[in-house]
C-alpha atoms as a PDB file:
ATOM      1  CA  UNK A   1      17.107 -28.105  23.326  1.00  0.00           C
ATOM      2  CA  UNK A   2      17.723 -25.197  21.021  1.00  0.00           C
ATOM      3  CA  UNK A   3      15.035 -22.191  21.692  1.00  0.00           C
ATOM      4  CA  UNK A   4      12.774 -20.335  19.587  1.00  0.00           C
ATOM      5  CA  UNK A   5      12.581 -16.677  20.509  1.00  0.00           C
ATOM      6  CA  UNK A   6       9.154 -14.357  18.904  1.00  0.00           C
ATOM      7  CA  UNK A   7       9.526 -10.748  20.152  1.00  0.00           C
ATOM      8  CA  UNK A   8       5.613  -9.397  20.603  1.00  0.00           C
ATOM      9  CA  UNK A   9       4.715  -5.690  20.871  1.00  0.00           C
ATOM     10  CA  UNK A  10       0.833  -6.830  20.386  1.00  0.00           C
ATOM     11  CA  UNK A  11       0.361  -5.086  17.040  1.00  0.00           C
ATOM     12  CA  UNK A  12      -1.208  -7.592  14.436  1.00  0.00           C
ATOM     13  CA  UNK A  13       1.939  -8.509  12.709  1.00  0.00           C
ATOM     14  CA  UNK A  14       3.369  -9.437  15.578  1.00  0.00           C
ATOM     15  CA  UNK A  15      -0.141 -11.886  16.476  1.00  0.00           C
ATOM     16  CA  UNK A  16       1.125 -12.971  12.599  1.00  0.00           C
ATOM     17  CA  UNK A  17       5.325 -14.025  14.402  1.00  0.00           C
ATOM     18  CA  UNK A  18       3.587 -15.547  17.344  1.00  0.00           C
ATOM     19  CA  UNK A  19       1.355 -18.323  14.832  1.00  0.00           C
ATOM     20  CA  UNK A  20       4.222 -18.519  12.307  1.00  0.00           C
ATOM     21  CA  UNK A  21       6.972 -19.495  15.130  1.00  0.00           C
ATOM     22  CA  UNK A  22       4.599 -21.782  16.976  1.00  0.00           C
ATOM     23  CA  UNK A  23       4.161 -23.684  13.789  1.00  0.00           C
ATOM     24  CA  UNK A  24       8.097 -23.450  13.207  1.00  0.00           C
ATOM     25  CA  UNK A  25       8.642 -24.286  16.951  1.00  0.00           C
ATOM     26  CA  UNK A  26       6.330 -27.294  16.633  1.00  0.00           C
ATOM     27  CA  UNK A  27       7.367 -28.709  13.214  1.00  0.00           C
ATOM     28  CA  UNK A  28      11.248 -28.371  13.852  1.00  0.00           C
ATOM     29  CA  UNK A  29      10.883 -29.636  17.758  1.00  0.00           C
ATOM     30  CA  UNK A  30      12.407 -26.388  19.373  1.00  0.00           C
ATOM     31  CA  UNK A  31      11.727 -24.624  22.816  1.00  0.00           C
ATOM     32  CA  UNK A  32       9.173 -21.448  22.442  1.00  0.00           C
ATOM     33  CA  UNK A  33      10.028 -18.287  23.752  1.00  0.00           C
ATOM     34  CA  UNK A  34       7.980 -15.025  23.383  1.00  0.00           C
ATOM     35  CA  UNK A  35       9.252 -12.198  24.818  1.00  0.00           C
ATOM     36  CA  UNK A  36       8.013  -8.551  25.043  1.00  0.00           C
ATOM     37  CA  UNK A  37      10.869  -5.806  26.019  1.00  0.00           C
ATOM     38  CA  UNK A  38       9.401  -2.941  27.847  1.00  0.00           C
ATOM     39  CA  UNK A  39      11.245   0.062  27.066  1.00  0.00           C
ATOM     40  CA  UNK A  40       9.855   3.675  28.746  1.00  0.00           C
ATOM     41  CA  UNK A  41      12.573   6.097  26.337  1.00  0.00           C
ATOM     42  CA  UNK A  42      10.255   4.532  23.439  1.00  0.00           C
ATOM     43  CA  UNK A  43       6.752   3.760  24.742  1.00  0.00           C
ATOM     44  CA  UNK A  44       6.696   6.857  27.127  1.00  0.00           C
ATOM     45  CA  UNK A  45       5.783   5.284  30.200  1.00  0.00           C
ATOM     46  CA  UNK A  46       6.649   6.894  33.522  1.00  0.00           C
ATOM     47  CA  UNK A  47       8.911   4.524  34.875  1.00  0.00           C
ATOM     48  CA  UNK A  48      11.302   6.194  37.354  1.00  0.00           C
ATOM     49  CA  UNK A  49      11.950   3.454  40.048  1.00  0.00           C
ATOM     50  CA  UNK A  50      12.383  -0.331  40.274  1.00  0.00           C
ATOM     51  CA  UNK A  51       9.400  -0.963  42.050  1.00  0.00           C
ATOM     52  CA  UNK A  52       7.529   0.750  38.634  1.00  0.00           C
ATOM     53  CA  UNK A  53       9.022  -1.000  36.313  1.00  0.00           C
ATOM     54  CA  UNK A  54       8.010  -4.725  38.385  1.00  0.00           C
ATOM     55  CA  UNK A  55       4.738  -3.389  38.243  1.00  0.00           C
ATOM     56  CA  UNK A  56       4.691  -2.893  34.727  1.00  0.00           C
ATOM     57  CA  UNK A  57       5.582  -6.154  34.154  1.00  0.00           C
ATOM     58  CA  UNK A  58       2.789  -8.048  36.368  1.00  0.00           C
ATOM     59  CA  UNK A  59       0.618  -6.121  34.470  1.00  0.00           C
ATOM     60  CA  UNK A  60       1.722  -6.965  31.105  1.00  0.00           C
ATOM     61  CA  UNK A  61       2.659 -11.085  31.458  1.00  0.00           C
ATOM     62  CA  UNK A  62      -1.119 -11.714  31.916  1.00  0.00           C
ATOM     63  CA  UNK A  63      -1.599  -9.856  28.851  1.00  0.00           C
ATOM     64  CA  UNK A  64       1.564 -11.516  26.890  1.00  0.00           C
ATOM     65  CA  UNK A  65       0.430 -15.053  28.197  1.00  0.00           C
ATOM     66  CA  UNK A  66      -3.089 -14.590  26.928  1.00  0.00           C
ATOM     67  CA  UNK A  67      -2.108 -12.907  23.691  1.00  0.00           C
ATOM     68  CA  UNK A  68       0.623 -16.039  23.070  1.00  0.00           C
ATOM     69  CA  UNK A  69      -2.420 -18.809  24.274  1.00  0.00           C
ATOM     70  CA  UNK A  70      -4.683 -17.156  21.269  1.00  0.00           C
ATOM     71  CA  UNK A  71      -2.276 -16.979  18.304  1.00  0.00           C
ATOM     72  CA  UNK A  72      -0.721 -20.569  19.003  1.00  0.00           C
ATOM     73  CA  UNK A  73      -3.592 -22.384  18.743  1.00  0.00           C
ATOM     74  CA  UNK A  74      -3.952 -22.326  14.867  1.00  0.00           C
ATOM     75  CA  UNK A  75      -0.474 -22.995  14.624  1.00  0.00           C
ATOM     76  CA  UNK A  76      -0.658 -26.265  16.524  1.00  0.00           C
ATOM     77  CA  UNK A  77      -3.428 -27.425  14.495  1.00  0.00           C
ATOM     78  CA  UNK A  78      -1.771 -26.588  11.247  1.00  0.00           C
ATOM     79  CA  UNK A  79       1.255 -28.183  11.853  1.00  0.00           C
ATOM     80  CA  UNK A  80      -0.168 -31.563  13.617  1.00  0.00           C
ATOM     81  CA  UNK A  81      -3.282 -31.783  11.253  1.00  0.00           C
ATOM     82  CA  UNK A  82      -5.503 -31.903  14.257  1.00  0.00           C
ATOM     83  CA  UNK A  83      -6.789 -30.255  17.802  1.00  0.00           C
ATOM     84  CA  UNK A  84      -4.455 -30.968  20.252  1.00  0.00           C
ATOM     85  CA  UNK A  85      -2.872 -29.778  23.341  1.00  0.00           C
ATOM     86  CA  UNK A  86      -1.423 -26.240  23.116  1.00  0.00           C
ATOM     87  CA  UNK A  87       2.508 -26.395  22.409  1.00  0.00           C
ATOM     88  CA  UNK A  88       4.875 -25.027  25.552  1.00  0.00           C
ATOM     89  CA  UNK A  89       6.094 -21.717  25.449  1.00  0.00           C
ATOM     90  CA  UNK A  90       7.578 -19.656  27.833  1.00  0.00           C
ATOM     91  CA  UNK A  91       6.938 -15.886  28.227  1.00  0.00           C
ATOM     92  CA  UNK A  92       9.337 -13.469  29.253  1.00  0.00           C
ATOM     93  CA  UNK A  93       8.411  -9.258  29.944  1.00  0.00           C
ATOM     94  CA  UNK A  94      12.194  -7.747  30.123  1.00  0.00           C
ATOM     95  CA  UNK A  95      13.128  -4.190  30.727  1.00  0.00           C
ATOM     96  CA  UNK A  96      15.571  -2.485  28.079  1.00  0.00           C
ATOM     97  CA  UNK A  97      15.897  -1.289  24.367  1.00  0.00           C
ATOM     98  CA  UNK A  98      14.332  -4.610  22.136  1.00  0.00           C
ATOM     99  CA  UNK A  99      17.037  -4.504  19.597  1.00  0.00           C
ATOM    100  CA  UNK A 100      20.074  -4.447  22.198  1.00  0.00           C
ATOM    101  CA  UNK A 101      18.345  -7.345  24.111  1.00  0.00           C
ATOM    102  CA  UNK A 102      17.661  -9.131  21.034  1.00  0.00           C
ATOM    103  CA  UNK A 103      21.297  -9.004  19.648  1.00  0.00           C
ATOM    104  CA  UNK A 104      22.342 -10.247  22.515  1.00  0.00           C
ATOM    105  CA  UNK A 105      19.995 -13.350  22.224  1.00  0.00           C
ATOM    106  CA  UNK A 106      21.041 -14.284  18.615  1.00  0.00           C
ATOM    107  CA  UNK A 107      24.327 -14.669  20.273  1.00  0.00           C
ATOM    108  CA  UNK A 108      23.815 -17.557  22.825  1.00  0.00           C
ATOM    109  CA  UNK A 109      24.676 -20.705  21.629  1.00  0.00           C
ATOM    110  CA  UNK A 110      21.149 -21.956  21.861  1.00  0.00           C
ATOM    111  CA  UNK A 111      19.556 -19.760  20.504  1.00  0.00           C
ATOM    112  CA  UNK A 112      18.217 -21.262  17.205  1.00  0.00           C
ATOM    113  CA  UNK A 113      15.974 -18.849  15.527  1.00  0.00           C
ATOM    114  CA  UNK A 114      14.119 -15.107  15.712  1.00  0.00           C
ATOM    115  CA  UNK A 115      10.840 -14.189  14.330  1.00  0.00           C
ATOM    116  CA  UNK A 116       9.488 -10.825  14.522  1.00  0.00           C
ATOM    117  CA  UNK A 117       7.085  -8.536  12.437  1.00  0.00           C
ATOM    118  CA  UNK A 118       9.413  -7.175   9.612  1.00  0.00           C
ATOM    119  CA  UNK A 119      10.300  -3.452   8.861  1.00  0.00           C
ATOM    120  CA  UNK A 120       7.548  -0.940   8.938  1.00  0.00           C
ATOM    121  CA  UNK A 121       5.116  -3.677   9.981  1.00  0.00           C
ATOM    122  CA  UNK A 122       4.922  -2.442  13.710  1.00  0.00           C
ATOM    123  CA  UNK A 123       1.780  -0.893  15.097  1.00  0.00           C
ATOM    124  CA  UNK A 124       1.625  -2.362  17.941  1.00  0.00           C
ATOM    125  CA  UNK A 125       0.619  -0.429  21.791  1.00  0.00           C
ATOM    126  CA  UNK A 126       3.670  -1.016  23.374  1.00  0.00           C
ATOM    127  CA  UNK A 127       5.310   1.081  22.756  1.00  0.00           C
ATOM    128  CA  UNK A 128       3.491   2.086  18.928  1.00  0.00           C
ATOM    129  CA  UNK A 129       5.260   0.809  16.010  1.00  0.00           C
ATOM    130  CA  UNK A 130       8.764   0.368  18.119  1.00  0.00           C
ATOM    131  CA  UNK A 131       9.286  -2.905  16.750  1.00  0.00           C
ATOM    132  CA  UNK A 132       9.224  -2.368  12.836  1.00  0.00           C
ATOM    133  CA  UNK A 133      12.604  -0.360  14.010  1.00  0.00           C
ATOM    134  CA  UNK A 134      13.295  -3.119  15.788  1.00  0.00           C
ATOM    135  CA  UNK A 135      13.545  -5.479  12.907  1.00  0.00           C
ATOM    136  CA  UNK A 136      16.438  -3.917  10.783  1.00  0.00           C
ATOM    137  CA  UNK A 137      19.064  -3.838  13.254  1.00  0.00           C
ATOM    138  CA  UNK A 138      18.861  -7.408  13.968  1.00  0.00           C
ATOM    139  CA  UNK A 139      18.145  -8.674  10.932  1.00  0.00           C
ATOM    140  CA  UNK A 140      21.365  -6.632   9.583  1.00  0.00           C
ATOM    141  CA  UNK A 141      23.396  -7.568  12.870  1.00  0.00           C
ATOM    142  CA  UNK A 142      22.110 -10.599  14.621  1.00  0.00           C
ATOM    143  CA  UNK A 143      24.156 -13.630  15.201  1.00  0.00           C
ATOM    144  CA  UNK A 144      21.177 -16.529  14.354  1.00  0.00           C
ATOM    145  CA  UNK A 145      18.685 -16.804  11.630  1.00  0.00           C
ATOM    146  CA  UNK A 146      15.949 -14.398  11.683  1.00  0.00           C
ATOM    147  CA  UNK A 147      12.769 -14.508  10.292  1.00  0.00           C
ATOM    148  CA  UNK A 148      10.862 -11.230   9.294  1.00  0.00           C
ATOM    149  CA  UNK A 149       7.130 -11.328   9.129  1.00  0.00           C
ATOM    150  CA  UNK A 150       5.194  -8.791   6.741  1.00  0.00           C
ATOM    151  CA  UNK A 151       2.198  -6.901   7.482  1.00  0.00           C
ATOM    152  CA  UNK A 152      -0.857  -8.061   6.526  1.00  0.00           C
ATOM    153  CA  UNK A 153       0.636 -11.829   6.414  1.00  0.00           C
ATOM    154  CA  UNK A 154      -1.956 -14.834   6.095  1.00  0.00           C
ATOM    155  CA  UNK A 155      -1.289 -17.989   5.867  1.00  0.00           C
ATOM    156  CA  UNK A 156       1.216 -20.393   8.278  1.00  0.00           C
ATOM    157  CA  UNK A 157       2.334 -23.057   6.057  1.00  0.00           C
ATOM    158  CA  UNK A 158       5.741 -23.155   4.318  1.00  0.00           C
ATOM    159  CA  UNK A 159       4.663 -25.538   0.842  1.00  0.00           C
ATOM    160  CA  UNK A 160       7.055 -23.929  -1.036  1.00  0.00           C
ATOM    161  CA  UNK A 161      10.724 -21.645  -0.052  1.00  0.00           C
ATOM    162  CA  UNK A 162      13.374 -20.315  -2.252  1.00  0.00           C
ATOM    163  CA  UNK A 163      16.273 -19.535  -1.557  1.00  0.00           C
ATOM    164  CA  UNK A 164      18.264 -16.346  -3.226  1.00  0.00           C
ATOM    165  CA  UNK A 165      22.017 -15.949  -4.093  1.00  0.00           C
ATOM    166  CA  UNK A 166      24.770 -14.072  -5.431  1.00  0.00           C
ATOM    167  CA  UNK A 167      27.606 -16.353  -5.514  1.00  0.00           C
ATOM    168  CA  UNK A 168      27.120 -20.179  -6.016  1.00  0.00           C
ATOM    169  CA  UNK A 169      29.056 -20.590  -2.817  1.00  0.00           C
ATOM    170  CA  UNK A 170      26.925 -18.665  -0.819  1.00  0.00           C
ATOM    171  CA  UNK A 171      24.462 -21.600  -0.619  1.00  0.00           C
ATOM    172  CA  UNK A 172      26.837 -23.923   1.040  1.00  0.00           C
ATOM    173  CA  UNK A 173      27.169 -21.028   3.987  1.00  0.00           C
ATOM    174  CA  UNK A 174      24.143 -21.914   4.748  1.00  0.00           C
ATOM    175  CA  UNK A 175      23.345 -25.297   3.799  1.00  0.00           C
ATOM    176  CA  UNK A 176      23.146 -26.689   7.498  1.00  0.00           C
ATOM    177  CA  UNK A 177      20.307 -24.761   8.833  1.00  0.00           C
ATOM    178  CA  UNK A 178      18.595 -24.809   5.773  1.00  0.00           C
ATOM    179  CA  UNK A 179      18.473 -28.609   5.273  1.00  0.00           C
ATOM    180  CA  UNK A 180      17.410 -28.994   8.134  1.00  0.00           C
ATOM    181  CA  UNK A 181      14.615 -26.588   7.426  1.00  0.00           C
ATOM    182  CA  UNK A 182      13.915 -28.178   4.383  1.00  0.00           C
ATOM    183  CA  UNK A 183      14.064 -31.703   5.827  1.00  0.00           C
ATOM    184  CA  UNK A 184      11.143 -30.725   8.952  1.00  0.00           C
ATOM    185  CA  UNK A 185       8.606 -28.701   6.327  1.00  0.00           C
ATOM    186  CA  UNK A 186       9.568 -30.595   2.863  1.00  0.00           C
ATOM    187  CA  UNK A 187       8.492 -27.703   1.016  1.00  0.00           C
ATOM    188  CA  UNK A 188       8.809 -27.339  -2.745  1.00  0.00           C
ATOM    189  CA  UNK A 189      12.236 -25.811  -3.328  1.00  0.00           C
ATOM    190  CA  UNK A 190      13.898 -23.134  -5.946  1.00  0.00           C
ATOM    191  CA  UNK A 191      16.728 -21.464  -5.815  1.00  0.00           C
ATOM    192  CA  UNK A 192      16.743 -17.881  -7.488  1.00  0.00           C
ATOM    193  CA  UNK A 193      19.216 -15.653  -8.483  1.00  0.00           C
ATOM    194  CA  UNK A 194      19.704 -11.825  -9.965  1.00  0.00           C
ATOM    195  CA  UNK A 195      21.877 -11.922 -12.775  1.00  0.00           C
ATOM    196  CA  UNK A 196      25.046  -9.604 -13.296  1.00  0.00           C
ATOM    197  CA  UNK A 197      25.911  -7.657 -16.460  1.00  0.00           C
ATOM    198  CA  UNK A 198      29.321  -9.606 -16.531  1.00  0.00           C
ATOM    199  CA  UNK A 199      28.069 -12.754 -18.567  1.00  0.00           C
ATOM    200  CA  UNK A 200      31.415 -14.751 -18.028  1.00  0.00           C
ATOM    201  CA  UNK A 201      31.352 -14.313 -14.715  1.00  0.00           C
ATOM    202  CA  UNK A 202      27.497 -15.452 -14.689  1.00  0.00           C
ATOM    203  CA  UNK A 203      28.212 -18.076 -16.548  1.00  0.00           C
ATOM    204  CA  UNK A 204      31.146 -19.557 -14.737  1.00  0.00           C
ATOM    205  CA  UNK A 205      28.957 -19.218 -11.962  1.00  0.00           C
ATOM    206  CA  UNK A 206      25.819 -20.963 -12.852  1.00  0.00           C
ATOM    207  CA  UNK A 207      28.040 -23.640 -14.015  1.00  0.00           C
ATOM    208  CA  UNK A 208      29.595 -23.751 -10.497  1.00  0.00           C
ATOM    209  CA  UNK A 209      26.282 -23.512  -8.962  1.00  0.00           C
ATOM    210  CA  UNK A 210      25.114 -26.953 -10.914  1.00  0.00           C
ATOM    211  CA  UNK A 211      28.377 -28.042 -10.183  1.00  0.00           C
ATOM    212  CA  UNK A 212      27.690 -27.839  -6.384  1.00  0.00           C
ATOM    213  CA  UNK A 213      24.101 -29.271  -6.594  1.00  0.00           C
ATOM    214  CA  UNK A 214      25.676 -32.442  -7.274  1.00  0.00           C
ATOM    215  CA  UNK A 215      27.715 -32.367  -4.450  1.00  0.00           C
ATOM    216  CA  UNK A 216      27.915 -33.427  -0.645  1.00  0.00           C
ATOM    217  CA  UNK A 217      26.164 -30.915   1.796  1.00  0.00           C
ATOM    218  CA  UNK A 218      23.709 -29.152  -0.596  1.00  0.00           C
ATOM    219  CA  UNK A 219      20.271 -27.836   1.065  1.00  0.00           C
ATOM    220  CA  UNK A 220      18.037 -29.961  -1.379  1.00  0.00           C
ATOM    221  CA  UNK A 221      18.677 -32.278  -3.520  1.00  0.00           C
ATOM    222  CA  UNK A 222      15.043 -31.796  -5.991  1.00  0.00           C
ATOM    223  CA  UNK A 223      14.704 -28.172  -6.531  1.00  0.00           C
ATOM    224  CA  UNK A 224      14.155 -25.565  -9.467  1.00  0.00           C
ATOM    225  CA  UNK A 225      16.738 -23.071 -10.761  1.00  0.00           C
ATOM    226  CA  UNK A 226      15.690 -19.868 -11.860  1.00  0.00           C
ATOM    227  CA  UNK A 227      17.878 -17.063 -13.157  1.00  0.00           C
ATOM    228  CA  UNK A 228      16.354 -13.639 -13.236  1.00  0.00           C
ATOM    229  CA  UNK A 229      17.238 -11.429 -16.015  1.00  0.00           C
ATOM    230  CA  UNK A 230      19.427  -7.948 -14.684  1.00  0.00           C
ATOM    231  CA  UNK A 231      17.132  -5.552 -13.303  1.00  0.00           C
ATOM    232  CA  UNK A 232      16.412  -4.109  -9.890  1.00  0.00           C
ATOM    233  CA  UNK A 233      17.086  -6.721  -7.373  1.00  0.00           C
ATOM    234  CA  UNK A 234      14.650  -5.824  -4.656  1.00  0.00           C
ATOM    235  CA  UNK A 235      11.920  -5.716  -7.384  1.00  0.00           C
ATOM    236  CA  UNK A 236      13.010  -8.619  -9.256  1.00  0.00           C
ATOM    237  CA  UNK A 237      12.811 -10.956  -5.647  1.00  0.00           C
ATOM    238  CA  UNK A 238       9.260  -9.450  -4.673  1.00  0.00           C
ATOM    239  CA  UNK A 239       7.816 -10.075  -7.978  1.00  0.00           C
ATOM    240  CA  UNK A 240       9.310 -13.845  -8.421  1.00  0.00           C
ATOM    241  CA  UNK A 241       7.894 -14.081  -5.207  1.00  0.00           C
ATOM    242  CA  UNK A 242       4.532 -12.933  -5.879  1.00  0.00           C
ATOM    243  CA  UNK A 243       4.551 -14.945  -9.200  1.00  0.00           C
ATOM    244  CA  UNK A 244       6.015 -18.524  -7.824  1.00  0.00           C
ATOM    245  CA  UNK A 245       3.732 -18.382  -4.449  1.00  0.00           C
ATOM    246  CA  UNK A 246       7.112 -18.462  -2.196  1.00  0.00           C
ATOM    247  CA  UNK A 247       6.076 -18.963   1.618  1.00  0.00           C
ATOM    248  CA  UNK A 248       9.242 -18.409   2.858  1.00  0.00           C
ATOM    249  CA  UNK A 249      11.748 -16.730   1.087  1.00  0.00           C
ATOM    250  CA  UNK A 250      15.921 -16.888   2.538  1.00  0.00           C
ATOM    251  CA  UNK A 251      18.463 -14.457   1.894  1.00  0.00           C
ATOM    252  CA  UNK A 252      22.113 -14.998   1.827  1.00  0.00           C
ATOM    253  CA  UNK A 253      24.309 -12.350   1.127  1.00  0.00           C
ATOM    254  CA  UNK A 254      28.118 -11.489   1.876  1.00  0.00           C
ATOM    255  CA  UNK A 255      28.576  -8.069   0.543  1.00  0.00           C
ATOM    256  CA  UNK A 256      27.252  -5.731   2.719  1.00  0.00           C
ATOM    257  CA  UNK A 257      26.184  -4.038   0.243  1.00  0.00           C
ATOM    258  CA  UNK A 258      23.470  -6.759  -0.923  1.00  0.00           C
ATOM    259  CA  UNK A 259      22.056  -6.374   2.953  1.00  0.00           C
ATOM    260  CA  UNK A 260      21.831  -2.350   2.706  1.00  0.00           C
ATOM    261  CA  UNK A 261      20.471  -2.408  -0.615  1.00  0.00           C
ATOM    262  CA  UNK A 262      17.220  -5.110   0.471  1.00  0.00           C
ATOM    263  CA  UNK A 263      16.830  -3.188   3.928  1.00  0.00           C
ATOM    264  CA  UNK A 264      18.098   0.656   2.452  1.00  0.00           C
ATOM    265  CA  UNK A 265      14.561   3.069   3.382  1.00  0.00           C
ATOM    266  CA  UNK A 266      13.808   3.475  -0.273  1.00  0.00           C
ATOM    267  CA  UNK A 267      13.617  -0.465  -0.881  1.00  0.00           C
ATOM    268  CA  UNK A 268      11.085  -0.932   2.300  1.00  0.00           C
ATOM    269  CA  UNK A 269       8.162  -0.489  -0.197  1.00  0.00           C
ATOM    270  CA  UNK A 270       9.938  -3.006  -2.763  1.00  0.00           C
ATOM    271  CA  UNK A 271      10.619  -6.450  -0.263  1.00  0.00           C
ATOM    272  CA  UNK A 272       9.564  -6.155   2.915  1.00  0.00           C
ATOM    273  CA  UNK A 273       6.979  -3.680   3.598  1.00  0.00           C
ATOM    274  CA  UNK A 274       4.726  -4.497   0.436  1.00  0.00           C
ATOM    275  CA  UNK A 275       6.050  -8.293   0.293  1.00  0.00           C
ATOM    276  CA  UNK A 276       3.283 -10.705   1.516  1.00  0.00           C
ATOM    277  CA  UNK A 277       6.498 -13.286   2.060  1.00  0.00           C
ATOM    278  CA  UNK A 278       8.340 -13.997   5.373  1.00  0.00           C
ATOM    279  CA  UNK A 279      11.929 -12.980   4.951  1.00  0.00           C
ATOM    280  CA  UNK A 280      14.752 -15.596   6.512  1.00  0.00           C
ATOM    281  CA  UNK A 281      17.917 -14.115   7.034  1.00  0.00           C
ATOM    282  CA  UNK A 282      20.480 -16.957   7.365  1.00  0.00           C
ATOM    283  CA  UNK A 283      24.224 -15.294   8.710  1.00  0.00           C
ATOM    284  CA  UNK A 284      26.918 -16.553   7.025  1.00  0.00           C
ATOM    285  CA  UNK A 285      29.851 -18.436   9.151  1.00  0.00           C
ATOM    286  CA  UNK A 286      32.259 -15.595   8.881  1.00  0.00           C
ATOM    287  CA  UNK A 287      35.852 -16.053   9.913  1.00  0.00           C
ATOM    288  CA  UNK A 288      37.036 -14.476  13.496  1.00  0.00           C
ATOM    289  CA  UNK A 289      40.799 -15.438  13.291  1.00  0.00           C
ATOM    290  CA  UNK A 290      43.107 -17.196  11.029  1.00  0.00           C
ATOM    291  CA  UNK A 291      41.733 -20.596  12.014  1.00  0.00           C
ATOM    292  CA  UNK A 292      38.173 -19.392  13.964  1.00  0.00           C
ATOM    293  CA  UNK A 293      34.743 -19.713  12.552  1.00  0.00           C
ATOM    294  CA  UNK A 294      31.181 -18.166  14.123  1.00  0.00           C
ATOM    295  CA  UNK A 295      29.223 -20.864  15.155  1.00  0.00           C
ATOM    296  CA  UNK A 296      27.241 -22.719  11.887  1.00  0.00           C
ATOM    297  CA  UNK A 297      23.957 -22.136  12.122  1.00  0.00           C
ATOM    298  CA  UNK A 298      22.225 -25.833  12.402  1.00  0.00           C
ATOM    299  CA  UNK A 299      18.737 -27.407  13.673  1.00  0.00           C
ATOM    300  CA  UNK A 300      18.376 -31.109  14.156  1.00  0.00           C
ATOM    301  CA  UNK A 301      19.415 -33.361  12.133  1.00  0.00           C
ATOM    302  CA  UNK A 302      15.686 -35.087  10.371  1.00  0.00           C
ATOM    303  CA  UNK A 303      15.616 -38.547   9.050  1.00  0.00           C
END
């Protein structure tokens, strides 16, 4: 059974991951895992021998295991539409820098999905706001999808997602794990995207784009198209956000420069940090060799 991993430094966004991927964990039937990395260069803990650092962690799974009992509850209920008994998880305290552990995680073939508070969300106490920090690198380099929560985020439900892109084709790299999404939460789906100045190239585009709806393999089959006018494209998403409701917004991109420019310092205040909007980063399948692909990135199959 593919796993679920929520990274928890106890801040409040990350109380925010723990709820949201219980309700994902639940809906789409995977395995729970919250983990909590313990890391003494960041938090400044005086951990100089093996013996300390086993300490450290009996001291922190009681706190990890209570923290994960109270911000699953909700989720459960939410998702099922009534009390019921509290979803399995499995806790994990593990020594070592969070973002070099989690990298390695997105890598294992069961590994399905990573949610964590987004960038310049963290504030939590251990260590203080490490895993805000955290958040960029493996959003940027991870291997699996990866959810980013923002601070301050409410609700738990995903009744409507919309999925951005540059190129038409870009939706079919990640068609599998988002139908699959889309089949467990039937949300209400749209499909946005930032024009370019080149309107031939647009246009053959959005032509290729409709072209592909109608075709095998595409992530929903009833969905809106919208096509925001050339502007600033961090802006542009957070305020089509904001105005459409989105719960759950997924990025695609292939250019590295589309990643840089949504996670670049001086667009933190534009999409993630100010956005009220989980962020799903979706990987591409990217080619290894002449005939290699990375692994697609795909959930059950749901009738």
């Amino acid at each position: 059974m593919s796993t679920l991993i929520v990274a928890v430094d106890f801040s409040k966004t990350s109380a925010s991951a723990v709820t949201f991927g219980c309700y994902l964990a639940e809906t789409l039937n995977l395995t729970l895992e919250i983990v909590h990395y313990i890391d003494p260069l960041r938090s400044g803990d005086k951990l100089f021998t093996s013996n300390d650092y086993e300490l450290r962690r009996n001291e922190l799974e009681p706190e990890l295991e209570a923290f994960a009992r109270k911000h699953c509850k909700p989720a459960v209920e939410k998702a099922t539409g009534y009390a019921r008994q509290m979803t399995a998880f499995n806790i994990s305290t593990i020594t070592g820098d969070a973002a070099r552990g989690l990298l390695k995680r997105t890598k294992e073939p069961n590994t399905a999905l990573v949610v964590l508070g987004g960038v310049g969300a963290g504030a939590g106490a251990h260590p203080p706001g490490y895993y805000g920090s955290v958040a960029n690198t493996v959003a940027l380099d991870g291997k699996c999808p990866v959810i980013l929560i923002p601070r301050d985020y409410g609700p738990v439900t995903v009744e409507r997602l919309a999925i951005a892109f540059d190129e038409a084709s870009e939706v079919l790299k990640i068609s599998s794990f988002a139908r699959s999404v889309i089949r467990a939460l039937k949300p209400d789906v749209r499909f946005v995207h930032v024009k370019e100045h080149d309107w031939k190239w647009e246009f053959d585009n959005e032509n290729e784009f409709l072209s592909l709806a109608w075709g095998p393999d595409f992530p929903s089959y009833t969905f809106h198209f919208d096509a925001i006018e050339e502007g600033i494209m961090v802006g542009d998403l957070l305020d089509y956000s904001l105005i459409h409701r989105i719960d759950l917004l997924v990025i695609g991109g292939k250019r590295r420069g589309f990643w840089r420019n949504l996670f670049d310092s001086k667009n933190i205040m534009g999409i993630v940090k100010e956005a009220k909007v989980p962020l799903l980063i979706v990987p591409f399948m990217k080619p290894k060799g002449k005939d290699e692909l990375v692994r697609d990135h795909k959930l059950v199959e749901y009738n």
